[in-house]
Protein backbone atom coordinates (compact mmCIF):
# COMPACT_ATOMS: atom_id res chain seq x y z
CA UNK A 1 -119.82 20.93 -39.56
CA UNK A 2 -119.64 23.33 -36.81
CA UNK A 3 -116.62 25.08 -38.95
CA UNK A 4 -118.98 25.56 -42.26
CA UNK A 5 -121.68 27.09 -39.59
CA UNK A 6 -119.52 29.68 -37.97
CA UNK A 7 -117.83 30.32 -41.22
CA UNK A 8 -121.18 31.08 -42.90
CA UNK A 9 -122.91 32.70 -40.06
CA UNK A 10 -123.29 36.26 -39.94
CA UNK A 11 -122.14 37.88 -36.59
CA UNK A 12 -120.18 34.85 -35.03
CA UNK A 13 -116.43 36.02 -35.87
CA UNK A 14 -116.56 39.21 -33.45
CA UNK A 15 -118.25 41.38 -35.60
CA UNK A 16 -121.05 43.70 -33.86
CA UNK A 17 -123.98 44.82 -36.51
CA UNK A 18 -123.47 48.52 -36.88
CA UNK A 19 -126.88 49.30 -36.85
CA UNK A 20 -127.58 48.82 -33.51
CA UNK A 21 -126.11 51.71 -31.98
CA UNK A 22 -128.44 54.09 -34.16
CA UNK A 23 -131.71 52.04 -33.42
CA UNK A 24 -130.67 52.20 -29.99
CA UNK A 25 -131.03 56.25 -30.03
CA UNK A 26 -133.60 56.46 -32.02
CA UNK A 27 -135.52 54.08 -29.67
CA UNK A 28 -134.28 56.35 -26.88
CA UNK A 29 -135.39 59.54 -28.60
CA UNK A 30 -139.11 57.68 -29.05
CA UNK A 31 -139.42 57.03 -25.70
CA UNK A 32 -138.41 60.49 -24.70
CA UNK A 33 -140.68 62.10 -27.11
CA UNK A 34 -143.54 59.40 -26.23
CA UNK A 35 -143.14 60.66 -22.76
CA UNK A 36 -142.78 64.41 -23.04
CA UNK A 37 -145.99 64.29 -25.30
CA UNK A 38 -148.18 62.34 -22.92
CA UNK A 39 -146.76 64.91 -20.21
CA UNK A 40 -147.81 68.28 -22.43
CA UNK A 41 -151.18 66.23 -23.36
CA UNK A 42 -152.46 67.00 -20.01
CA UNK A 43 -151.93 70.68 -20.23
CA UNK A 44 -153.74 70.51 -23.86
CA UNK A 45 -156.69 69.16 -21.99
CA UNK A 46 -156.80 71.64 -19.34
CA UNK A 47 -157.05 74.15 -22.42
CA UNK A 48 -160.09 72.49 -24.16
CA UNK A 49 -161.57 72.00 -20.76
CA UNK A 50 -160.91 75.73 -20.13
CA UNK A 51 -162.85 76.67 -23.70
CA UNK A 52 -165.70 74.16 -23.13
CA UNK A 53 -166.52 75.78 -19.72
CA UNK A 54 -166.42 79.01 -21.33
CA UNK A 55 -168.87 77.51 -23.93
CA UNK A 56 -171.43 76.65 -21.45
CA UNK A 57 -171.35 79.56 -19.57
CA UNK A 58 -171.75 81.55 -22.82
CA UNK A 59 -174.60 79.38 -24.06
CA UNK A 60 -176.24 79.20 -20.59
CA UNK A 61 -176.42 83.31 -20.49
CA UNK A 62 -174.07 83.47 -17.45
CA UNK A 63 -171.58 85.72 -19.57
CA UNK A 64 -172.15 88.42 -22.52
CA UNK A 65 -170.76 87.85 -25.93
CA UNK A 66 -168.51 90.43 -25.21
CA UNK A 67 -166.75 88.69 -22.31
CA UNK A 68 -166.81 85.45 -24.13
CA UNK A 69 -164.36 86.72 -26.59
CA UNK A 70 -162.47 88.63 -24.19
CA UNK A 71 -161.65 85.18 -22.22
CA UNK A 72 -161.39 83.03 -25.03
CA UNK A 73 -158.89 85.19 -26.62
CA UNK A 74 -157.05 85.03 -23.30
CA UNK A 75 -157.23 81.47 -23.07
CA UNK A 76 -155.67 81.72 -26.82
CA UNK A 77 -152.91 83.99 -25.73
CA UNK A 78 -151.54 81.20 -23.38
């Protein structure tokens, strides 16, 4: 019985599945890229943070339409 089991079952004669070694980069690539991104988020949240401020100051009268543009392009620049 336990020849007709290893016979049949996949794996069990020294044979590695082949797929594993590209899952196992591509799983390593995800995390990397997962990681990076959540890394690079905060920057992209300092950025809309930056442009809301500017948005209240502009609709609160603090600063001219004129310098509102200037800094936003700035911000957009960077």
């Amino acid at each position: 019985m336990l020849t007709t089991i290893a016979a049949t079952a996949p794996y069990w004669h020294g044979g590695f599945p082949f797929f594993v070694f590209p899952v196992f980069f591509f799983v390593a690539f995800l995390v990397v890229f997962l990681v990076f991104g959540v890394f690079r988020r905060g920057s992209w949240r300092a950025r809309s943070d930056a442009r809301s401020v500017l948005a209240d100051r502009f609709a609160r009268g603090d600063i001219d339409a004129e310098e509102y543009r200037s800094r936003l392009s700035e911000l957009s620049r960077k």
